[in-house]
Protein backbone atom coordinates (compact mmCIF):
# COMPACT_ATOMS: atom_id res chain seq x y z
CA UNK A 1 -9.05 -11.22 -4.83
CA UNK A 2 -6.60 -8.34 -4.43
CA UNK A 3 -9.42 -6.26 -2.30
CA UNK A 4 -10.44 -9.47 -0.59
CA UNK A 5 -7.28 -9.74 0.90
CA UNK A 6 -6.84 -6.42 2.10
CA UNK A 7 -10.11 -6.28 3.55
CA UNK A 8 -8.91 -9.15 5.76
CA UNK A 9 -5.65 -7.91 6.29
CA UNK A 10 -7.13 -4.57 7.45
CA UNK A 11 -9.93 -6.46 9.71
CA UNK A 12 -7.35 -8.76 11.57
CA UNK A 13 -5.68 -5.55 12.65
CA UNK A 14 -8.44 -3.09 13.78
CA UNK A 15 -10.13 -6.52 15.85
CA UNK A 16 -6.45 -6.98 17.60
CA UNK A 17 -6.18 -3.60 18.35
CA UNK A 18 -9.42 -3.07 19.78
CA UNK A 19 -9.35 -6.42 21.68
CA UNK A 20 -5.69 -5.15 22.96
CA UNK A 21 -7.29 -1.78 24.22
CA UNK A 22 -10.49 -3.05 25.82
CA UNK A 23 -7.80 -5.75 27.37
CA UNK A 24 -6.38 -2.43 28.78
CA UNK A 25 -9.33 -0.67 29.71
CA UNK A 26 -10.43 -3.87 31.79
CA UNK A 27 -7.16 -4.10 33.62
CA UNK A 28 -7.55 -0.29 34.71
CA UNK A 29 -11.26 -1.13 36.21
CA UNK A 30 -9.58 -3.98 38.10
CA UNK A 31 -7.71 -1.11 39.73
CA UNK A 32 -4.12 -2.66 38.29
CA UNK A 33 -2.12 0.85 37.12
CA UNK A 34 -0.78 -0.43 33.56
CA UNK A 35 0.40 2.79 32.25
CA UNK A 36 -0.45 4.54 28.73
CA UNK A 37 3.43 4.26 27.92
CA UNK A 38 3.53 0.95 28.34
CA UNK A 39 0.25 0.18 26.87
CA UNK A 40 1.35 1.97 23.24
CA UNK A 41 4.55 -0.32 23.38
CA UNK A 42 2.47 -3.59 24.23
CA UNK A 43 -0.26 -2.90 21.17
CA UNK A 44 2.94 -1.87 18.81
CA UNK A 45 4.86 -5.01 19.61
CA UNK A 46 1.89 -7.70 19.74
CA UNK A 47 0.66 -5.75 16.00
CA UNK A 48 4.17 -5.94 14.67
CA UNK A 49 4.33 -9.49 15.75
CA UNK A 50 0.91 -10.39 14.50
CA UNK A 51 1.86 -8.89 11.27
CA UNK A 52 4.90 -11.41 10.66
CA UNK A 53 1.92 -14.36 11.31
CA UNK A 54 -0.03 -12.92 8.80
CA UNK A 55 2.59 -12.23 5.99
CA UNK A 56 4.56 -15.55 6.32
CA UNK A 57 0.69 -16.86 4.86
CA UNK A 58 1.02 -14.39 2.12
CA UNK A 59 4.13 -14.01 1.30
CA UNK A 60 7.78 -16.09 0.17
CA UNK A 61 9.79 -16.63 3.67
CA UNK A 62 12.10 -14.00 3.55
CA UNK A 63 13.87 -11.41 6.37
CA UNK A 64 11.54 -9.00 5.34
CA UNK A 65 8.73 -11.36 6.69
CA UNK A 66 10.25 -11.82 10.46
CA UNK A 67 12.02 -8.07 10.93
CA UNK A 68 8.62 -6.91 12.31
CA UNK A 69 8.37 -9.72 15.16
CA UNK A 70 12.52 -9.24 15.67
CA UNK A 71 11.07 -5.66 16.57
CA UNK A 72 8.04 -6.47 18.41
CA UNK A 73 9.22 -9.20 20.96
CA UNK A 74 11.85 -6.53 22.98
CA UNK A 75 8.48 -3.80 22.69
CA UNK A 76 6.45 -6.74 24.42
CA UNK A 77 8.79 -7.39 27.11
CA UNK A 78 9.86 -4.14 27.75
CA UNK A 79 5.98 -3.55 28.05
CA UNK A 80 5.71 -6.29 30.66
CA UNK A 81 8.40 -5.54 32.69
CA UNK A 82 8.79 -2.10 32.69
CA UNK A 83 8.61 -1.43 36.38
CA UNK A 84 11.24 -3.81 37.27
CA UNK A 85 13.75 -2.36 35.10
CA UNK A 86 15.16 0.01 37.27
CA UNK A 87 18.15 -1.36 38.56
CA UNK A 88 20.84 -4.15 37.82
CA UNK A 89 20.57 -6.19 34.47
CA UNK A 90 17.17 -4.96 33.71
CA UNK A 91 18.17 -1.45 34.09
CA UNK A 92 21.17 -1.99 31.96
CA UNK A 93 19.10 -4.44 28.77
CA UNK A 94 16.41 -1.58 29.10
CA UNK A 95 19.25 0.73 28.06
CA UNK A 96 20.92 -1.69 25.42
CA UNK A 97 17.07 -1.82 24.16
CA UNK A 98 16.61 1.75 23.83
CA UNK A 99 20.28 2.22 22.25
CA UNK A 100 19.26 -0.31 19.52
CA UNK A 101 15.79 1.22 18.86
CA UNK A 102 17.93 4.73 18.23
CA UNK A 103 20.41 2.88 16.04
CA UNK A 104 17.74 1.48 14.11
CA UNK A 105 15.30 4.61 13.54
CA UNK A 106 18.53 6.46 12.32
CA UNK A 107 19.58 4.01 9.97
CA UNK A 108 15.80 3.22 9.09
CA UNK A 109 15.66 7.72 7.66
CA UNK A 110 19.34 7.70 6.23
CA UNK A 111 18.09 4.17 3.99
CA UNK A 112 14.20 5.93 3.26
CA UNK A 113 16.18 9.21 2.37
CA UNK A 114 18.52 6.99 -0.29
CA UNK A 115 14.87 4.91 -1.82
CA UNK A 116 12.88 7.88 -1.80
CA UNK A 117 15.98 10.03 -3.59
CA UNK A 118 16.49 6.75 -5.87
CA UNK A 119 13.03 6.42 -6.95
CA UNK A 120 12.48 10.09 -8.44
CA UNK A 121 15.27 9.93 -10.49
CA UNK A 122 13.65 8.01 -13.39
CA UNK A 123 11.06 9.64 -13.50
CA UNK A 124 11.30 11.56 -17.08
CA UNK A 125 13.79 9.21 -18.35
CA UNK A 126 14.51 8.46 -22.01
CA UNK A 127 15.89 5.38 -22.83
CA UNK A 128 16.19 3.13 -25.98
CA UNK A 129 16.04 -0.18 -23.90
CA UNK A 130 14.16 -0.98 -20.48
CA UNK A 131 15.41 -4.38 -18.27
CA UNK A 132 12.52 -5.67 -16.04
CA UNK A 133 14.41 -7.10 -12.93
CA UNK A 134 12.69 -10.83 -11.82
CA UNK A 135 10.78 -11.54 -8.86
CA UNK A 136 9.04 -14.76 -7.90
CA UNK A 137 6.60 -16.66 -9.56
CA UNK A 138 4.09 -19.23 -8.17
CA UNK A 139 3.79 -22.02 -10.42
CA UNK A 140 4.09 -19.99 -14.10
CA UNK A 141 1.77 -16.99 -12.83
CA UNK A 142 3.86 -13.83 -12.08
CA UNK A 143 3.13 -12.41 -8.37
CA UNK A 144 1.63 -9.12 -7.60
CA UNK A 145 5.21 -7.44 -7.53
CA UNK A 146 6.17 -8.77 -10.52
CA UNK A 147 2.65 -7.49 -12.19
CA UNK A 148 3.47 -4.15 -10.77
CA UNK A 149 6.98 -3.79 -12.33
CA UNK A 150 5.69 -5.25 -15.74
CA UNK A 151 2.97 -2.47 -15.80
CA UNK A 152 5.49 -0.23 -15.75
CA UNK A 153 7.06 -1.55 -18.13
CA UNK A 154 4.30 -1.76 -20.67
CA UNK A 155 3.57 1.96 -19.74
CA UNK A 156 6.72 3.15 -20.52
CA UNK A 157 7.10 1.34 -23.82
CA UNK A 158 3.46 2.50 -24.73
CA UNK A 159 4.98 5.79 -24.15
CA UNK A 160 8.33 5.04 -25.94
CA UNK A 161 7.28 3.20 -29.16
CA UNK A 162 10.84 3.01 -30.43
CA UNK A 163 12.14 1.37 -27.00
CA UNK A 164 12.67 -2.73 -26.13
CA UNK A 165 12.69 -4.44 -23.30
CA UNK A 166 14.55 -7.03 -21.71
CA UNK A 167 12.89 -8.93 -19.06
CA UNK A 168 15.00 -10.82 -16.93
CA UNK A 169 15.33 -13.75 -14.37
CA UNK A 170 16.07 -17.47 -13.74
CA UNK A 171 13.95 -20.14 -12.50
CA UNK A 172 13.93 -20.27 -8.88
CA UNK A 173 12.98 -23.00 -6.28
CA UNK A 174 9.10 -23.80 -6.56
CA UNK A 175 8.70 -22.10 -10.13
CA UNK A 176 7.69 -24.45 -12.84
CA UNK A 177 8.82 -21.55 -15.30
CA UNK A 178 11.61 -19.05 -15.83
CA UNK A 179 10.66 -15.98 -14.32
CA UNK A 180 11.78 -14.28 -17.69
CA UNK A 181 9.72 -16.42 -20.06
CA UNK A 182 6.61 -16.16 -17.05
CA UNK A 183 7.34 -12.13 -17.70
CA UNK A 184 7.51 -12.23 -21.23
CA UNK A 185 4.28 -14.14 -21.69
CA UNK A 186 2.58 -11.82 -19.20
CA UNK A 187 3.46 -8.77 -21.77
CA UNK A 188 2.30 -10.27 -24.56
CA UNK A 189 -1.21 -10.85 -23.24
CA UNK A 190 -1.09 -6.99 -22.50
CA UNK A 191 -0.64 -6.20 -25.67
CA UNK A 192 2.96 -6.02 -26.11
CA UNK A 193 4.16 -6.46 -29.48
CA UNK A 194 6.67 -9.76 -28.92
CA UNK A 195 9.39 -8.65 -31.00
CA UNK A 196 9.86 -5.62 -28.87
CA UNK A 197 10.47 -8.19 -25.70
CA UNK A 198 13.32 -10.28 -24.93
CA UNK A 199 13.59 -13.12 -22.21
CA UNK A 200 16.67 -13.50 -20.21
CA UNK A 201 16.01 -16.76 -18.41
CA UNK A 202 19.25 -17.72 -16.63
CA UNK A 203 19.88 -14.79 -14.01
CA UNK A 204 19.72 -16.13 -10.43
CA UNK A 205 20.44 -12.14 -8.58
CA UNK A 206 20.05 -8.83 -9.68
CA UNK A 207 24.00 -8.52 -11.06
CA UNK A 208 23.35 -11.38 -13.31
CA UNK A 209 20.01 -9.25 -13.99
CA UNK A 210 22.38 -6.59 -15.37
CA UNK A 211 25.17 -8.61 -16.87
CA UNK A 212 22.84 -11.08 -19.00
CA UNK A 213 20.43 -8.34 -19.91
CA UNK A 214 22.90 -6.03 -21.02
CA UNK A 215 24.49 -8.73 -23.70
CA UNK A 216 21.20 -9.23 -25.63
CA UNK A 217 20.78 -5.27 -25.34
CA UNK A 218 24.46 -5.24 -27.09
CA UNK A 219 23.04 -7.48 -29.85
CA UNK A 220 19.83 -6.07 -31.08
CA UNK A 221 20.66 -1.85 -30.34
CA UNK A 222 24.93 -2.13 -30.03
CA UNK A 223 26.60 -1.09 -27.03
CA UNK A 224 25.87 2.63 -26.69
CA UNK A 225 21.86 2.17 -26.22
CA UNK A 226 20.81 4.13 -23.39
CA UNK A 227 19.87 1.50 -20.71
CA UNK A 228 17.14 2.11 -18.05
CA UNK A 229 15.90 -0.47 -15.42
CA UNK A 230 12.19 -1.43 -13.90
CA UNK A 231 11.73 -2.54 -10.57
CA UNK A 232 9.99 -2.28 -7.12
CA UNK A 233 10.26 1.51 -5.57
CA UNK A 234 12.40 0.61 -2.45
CA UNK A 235 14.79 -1.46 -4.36
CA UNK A 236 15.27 1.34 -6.92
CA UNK A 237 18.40 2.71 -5.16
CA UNK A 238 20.78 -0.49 -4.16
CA UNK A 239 19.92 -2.00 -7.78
CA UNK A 240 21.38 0.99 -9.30
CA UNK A 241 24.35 0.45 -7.03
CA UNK A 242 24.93 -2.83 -8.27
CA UNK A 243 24.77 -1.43 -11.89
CA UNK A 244 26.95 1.32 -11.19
CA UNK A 245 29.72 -1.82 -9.81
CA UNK A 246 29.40 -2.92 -13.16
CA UNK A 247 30.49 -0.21 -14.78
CA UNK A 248 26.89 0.59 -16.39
CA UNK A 249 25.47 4.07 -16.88
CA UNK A 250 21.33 2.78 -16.41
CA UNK A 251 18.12 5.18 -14.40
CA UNK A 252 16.17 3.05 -12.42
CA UNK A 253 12.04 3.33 -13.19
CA UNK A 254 10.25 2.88 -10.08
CA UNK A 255 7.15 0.80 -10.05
CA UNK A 256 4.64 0.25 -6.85
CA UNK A 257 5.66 -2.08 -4.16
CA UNK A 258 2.53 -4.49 -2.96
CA UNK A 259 0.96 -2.60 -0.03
CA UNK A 260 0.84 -4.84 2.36
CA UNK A 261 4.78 -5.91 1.97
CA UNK A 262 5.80 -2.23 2.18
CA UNK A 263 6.88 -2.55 6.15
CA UNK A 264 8.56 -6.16 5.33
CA UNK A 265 10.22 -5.06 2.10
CA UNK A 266 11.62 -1.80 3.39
CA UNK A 267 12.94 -3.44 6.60
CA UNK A 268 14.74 -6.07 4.39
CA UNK A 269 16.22 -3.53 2.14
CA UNK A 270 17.48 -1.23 4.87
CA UNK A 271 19.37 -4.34 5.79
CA UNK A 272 20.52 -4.89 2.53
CA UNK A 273 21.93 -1.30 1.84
CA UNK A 274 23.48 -2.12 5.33
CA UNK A 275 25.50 -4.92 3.91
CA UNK A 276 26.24 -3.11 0.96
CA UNK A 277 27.79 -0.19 3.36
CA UNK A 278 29.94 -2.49 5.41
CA UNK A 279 31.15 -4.18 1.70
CA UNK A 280 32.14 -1.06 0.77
CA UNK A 281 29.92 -0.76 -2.14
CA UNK A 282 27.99 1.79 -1.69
């Protein structure tokens, strides 16, 4: 199912772009004088635009689904009206347009810089207890980011046979399961012995992820068990930060985002470290 899906992920996007540059190649013959600039920003916006359609099917309505159409629709018009931007209004929203874009790409390396840094750091890590941070389920079947982050998981703890794990997360709006008992059942099937993984089924965010987690690590190891956490790459980084506001000591283990939410999901975290920046807590 997993390749199915990327094979028609992949196809609606090569037969867009090739209907979008034989679109342009037609409206050269007819002797109209389009411009290569302003092609490249017409094919970016309608693909980034086209891409929001075709995650909101896949995907839980989030920001992360609707960033790439909040960036495509100004790369559209711009494309359309580009001539008639030289002067007035036009000339000055061209401007605000361009100022924006600039904003954006800087904040867009400064956040990748901050994931990418985050998500090494685990790497070699040694802890005595591992907490599995939630996602969403659909129905009582974990998701394909969830999967990811409990294959982690089981790797490390196949790795470190003296370590337990916590997996952690409430039951959310369309779930007919806690996410943590959805989790747990997921790594017994793989093998997982069951008294090396606890549920945590009341969290509803990732501080409660910490805070609930961290108790039933206090009762089975004591409070001075070296704490590391599992979840998706990009998130890696502002988890840790929300860890760190709790006064906990934890390495974040990176697992592999879904790869056709990697756009959506790193939009939607640059605006979350955003947030967190203007809160003051990062």
């Amino acid at each position: 199912m997993y390749t199915r899906w990327r094979l028609y992920i992949l196809g609606v996007f090569v037969i867009l772009i090739a209907v979008l540059m034989l679109g342009c190649a037609f409206w050269r013959k007819r002797g109209h004088s389009f411009g290569a600039f302003r092609e490249v920003l017409l094919i970016l916006g309608v693909v980034l635009i086209v891409e929001t359609l075709i995650i909101s099917t896949l995907s839980n309505f989030n920001l992360g689904v609707i960033l790439p159409a909040f960036f495509g629709v100004p790369l559209v018009f711009v494309a359309l009206v580009l001539p008639h931007m030289g002067h007035g209004f036009l000339a000055f929203l061209k401007w605000l347009i361009v100022g924006c874009y600039a904003v954006a790409f800087a904040i867009f390396a400064v956040c990748g810089f901050l994931m990418v840094r985050a998500s090494s750091e685990g790497a070699h890590t040694n802890a005595d207890a591992i907490v599995v941070l939630g996602a969403a389920v659909h129905g009582d079947k974990v998701t394909w980011v969830l999967e990811n982050r409990l294959n982690t998981a089981i790797e490390y703890l196949e790795a470190h046979p003296g370590a337990i794990c916590v997996v952690s997360g409430g039951q959310g709006a369309g779930e007919s399961v806690t996410e943590g008992s959805a989790m747990k059942k997921y790594m017994e099937e793989h093998g997982v012995d069951a008294s090396r993984v606890f549920a945590e089924e009341q969290a509803k965010n990732t501080k409660e992820n910490f805070v609930n987690s961290k108790k039933i690590i206090d009762q089975v190891l004591g409070e001075n068990a070296n704490i590391a956490f599992v979840t998706t790459n990009f998130h890696v980084y502002r988890a840790g930060q929300v860890a760190r506001e709790l006064g906990m000591q934890v390495v974040g283990i990176p697992a592999d985002d879904v790869w056709y939410l990697r756009l959506n999901n790193f939009l939607r975290e640059c605006v979350g470290i955003c947030v967190y920046a203007l809160r003051g807590d990062i």
